[in-house]
Protein backbone atom coordinates (compact mmCIF):
# COMPACT_ATOMS: atom_id res chain seq x y z
CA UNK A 1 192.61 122.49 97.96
CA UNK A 2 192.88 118.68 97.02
CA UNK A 3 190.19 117.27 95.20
CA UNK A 4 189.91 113.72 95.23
CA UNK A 5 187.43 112.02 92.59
CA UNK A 6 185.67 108.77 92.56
CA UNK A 7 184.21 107.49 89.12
CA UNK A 8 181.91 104.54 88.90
CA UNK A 9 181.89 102.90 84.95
CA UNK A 10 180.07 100.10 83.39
CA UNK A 11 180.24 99.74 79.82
CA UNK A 12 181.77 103.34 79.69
CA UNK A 13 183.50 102.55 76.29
CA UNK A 14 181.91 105.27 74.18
CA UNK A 15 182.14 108.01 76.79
CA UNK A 16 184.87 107.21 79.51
CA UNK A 17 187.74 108.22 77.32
CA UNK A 18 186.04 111.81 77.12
CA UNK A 19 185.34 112.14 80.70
CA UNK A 20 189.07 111.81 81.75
CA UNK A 21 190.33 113.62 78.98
CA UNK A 22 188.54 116.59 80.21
CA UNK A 23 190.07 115.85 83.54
CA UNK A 24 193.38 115.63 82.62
CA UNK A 25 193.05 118.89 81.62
CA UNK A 26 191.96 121.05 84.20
CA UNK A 27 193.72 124.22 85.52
CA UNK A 28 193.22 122.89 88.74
CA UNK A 29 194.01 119.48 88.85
CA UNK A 30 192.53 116.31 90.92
CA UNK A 31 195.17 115.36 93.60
CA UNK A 32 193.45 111.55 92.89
CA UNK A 33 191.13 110.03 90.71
CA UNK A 34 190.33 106.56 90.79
CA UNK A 35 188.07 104.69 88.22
CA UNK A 36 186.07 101.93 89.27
CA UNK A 37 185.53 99.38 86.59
CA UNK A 38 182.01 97.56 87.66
CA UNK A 39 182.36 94.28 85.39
CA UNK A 40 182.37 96.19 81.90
CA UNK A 41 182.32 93.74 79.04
CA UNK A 42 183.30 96.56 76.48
CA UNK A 43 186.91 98.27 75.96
CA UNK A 44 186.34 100.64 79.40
CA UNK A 45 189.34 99.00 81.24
CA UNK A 46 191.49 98.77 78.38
CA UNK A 47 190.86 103.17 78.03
CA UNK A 48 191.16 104.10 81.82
CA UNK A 49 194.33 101.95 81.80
CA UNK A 50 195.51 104.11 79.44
CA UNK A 51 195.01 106.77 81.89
CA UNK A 52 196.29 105.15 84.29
CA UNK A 53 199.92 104.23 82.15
CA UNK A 54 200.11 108.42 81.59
CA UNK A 55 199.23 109.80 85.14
CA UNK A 56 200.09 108.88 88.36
CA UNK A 57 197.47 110.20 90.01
CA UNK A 58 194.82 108.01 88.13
CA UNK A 59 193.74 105.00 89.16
CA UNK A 60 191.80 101.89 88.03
CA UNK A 61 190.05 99.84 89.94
CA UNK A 62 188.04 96.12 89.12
CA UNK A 63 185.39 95.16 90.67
CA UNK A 64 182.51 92.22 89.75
CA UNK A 65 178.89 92.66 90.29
CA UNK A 66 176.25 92.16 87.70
CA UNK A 67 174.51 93.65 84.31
CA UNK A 68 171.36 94.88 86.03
CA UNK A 69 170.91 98.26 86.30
CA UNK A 70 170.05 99.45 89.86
CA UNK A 71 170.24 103.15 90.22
CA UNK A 72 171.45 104.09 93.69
CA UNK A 73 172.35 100.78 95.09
CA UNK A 74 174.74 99.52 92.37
CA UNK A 75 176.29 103.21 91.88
CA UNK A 76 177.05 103.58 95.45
CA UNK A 77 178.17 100.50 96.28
CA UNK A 78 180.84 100.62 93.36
CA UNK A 79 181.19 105.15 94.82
CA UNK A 80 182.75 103.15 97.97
CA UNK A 81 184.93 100.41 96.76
CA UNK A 82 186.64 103.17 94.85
CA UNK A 83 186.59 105.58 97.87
CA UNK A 84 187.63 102.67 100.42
CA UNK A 85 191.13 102.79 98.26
CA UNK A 86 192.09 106.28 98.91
CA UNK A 87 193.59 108.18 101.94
CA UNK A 88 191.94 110.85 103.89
CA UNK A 89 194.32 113.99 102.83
CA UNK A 90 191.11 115.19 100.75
CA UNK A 91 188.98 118.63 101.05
CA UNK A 92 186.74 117.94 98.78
CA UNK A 93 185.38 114.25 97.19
CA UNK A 94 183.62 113.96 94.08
CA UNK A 95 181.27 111.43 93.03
CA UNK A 96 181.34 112.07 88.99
CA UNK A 97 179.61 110.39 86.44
CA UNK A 98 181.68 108.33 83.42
CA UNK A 99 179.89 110.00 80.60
CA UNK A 100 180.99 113.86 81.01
CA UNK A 101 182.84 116.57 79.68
CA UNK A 102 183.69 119.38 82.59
CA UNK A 103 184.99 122.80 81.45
CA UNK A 104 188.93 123.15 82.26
CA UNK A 105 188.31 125.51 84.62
CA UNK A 106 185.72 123.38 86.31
CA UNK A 107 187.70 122.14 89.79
CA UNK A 108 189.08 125.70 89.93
CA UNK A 109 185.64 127.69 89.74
CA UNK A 110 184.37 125.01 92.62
CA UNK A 111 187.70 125.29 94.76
CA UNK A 112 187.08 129.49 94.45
CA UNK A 113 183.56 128.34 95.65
CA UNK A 114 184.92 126.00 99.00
CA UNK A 115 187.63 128.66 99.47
CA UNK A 116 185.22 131.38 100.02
CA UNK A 117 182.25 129.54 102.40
CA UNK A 118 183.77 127.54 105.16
CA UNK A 119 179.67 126.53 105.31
CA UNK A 120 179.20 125.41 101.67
CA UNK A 121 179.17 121.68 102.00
CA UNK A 122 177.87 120.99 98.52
CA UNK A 123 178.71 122.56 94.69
CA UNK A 124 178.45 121.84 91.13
CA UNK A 125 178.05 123.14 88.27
CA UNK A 126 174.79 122.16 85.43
CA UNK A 127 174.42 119.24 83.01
CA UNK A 128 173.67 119.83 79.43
CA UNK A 129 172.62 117.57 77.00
CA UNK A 130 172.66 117.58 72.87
CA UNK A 131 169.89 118.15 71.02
CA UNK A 132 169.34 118.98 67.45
CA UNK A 133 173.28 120.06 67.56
CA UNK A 134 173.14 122.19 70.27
CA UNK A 135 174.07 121.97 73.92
CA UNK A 136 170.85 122.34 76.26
CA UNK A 137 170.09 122.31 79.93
CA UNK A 138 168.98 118.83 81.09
CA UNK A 139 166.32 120.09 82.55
CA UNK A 140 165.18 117.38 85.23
CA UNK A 141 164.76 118.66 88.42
CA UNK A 142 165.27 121.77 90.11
CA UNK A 143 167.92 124.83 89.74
CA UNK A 144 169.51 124.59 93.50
CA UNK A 145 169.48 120.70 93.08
CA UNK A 146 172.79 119.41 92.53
CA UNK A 147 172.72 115.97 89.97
CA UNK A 148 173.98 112.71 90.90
CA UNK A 149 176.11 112.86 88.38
CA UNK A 150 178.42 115.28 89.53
CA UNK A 151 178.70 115.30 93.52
CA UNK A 152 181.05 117.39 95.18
CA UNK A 153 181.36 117.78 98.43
CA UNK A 154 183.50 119.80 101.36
CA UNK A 155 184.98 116.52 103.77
CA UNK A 156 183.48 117.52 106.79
CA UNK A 157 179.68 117.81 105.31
CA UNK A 158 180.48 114.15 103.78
CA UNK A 159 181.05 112.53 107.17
CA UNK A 160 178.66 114.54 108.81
CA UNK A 161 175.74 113.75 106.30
CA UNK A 162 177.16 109.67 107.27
CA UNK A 163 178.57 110.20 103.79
CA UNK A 164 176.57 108.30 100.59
CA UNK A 165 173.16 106.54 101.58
CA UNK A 166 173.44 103.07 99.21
CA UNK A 167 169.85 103.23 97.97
CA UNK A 168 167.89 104.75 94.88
CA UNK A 169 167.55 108.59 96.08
CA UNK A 170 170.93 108.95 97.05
CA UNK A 171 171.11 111.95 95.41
CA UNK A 172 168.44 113.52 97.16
CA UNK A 173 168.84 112.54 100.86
CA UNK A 174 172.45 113.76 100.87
CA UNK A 175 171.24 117.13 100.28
CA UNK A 176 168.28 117.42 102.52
CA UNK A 177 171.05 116.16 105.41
CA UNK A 178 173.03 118.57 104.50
CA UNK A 179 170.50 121.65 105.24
CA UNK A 180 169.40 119.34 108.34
CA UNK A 181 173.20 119.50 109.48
CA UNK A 182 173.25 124.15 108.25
CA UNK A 183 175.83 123.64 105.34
CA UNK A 184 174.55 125.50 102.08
CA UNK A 185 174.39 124.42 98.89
CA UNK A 186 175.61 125.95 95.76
CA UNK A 187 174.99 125.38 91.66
CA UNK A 188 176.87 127.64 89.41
CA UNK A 189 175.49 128.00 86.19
CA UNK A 190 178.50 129.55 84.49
CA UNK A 191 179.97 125.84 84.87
CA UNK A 192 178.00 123.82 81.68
CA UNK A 193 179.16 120.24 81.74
CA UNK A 194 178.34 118.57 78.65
CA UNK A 195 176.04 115.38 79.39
CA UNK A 196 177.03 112.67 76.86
CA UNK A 197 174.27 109.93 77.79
CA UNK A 198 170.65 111.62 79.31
CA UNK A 199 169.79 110.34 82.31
CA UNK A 200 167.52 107.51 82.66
CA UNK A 201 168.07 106.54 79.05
CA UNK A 202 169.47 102.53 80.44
CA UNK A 203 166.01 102.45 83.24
CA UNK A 204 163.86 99.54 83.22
CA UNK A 205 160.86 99.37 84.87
CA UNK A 206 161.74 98.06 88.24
CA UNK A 207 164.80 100.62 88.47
CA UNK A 208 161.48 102.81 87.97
CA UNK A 209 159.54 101.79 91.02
CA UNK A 210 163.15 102.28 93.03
CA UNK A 211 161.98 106.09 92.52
CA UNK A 212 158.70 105.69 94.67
CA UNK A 213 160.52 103.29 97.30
CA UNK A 214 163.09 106.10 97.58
CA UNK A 215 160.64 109.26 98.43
CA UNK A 216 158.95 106.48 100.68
CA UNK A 217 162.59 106.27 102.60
CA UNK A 218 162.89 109.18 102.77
CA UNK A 219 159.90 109.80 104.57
CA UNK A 220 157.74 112.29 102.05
CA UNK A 221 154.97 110.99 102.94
CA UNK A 222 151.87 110.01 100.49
CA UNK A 223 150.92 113.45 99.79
CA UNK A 224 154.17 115.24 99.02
CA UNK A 225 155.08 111.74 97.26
CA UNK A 226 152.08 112.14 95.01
CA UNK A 227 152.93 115.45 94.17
CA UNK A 228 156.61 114.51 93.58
CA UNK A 229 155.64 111.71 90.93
CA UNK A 230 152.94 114.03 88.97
CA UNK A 231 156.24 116.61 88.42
CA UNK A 232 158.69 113.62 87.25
CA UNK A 233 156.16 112.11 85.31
CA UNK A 234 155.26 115.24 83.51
CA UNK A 235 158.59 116.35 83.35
CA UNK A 236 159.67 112.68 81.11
CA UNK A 237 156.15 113.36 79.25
CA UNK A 238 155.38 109.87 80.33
CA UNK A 239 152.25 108.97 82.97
CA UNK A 240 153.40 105.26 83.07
CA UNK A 241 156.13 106.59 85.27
CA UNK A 242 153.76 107.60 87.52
CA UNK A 243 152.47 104.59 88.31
CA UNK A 244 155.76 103.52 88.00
CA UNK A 245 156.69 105.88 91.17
CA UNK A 246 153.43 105.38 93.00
CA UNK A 247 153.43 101.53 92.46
CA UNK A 248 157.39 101.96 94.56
CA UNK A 249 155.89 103.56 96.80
CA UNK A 250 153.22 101.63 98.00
CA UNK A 251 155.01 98.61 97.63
CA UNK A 252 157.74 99.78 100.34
CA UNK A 253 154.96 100.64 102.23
CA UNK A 254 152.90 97.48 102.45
CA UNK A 255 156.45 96.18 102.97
CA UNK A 256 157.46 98.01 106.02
CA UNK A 257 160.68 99.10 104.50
CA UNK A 258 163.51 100.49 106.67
CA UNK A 259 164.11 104.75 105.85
CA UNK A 260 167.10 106.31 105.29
CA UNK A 261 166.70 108.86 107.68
CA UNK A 262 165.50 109.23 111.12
CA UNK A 263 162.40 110.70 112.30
CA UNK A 264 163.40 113.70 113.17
CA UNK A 265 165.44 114.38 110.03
CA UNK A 266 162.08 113.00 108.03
CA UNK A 267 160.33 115.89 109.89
CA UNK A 268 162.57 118.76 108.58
CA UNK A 269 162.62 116.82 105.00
CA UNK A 270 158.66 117.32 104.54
CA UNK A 271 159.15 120.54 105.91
CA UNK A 272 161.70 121.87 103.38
CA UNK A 273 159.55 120.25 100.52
CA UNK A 274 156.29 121.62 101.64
CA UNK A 275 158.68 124.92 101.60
CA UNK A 276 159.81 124.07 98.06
CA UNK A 277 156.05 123.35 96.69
CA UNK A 278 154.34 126.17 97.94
CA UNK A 279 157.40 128.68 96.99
CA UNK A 280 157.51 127.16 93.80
CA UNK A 281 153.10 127.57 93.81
CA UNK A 282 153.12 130.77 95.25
């Protein structure tokens, strides 16, 4: 099964070196990896190369775009310059993050996963961060919600999902197509990939409202919206964010923004998170 991996890096310096080491290493290696170098100003380019110089099957790619930090839009857009520079012999694409550590058995455990399903479109293992010198679950969102930062999924649910949406809540709309379009979904929790840099940690606040904008996109609704901020907000022990989110939200609104998905896909979304809240409730 050919795995081909895509990883997005600004200012990676402190982490990027770790990420591919742990790559390089896997009992089931990555037929390609290519690293896309979004207009670092630190040593990142200088450490994939070094990558690069040992295996042929890593790549590194430049790009220029700017400092801000816009979570969705910026990651995705750098996702597809990397993936516009590979071929289409791949099974599975990744979407990783430059700031982890995957067990070496990692791309083997998911490959048994693929290998077995024909219908699992989606799989990844959990992220865990470091806290008082031990290795914890970063627990953000849900169990059977795969993180952004580490995406992988079976070719034909990519395409068929119109592959990655270039908008905060990314993430999150890629799965819910993926149940609209019957593939399953799987998170194995035997696979603990060590999260060097917690998410969120490099937000400002108008990468915040993106949050609210996105579940607007996506169609939530205000109710299940409302809902949806309360549970992040509490989650990050922090009520600013959810006015933050609801601010994002109202804004795209009043502003007649354009969703991400069509009607009928926005119908099955509310539908699964109604599902989710009242399971979750119940």
């Amino acid at each position: 099964m050919n795995f081909y991996i895509v990883i997005p890096a600004h200012n990676e310096e402190a982490y990027i070196g770790s990420t591919l080491e742990s790559l390089v290493n896997q009992t089931l290696l990555p037929k390609k990896l290519v690293v896309v170098n979004d207009h670092s100003k630190d040593k990142t380019a200088e450490i994939i190369q070094s990558y690069v110089d040992k295996y042929d099957w890593i790549s590194l790619l430049d790009i220029e775009s700017t400092d801000q930090h816009l979570p969705g839009t910026k990651i995705v857009t750098a996702f597809y310059k990397g993936f516009e520079t590979l071929d289409e012999n791949y099974d599975v694409i990744c979407k990783f993050d430059a700031d982890l550590i995957f067990p070496k058995n990692y791309l083997k455990v998911l490959a048994t996963h693929f290998k077995r399903d024909s219908r699992l479109g989606m799989a990844s293992g959990f992220c865990y961060i470091e806290k008082n010198d031990n290795w914890i679950l970063e627990n953000l969102t849900r169990k059977d919600h795969i993180r952004g930062a580490l995406k992988a999924y079976r070719k034909d649910c990519f395409l068929q999902i119109g592959k990655l949406k270039p908008s905060m809540g990314w993430d999150t709309v890629d799965e819910l197509l993926a149940k609209f379009y019957n593939w399953k979904i799987l998170t194995d929790d035997s696979l603990h990939v060590k999260h060097l840099k917690p998410t969120g940690k490099s937000y400002n606040k108008s990468a915040k409202h993106l949050q609210g904008e996105a579940m607007y996109k996506l169609r939530y609704g205000f109710i299940i919206t409302l809902i949806s901020a309360l549970k992040l907000a509490f989650k990050k022990r922090s009520f600013i964010l959810f006015k933050d989110y609801m601010q994002g939200y109202l804004k795209a609104k009043k502003e007649n923004q354009s969703f991400l998905v069509t009607e009928e896909q926005g119908q099955f979304i509310r539908k699964t998170r109604w599902q989710g809240i009242k399971k979750r409730v119940m």
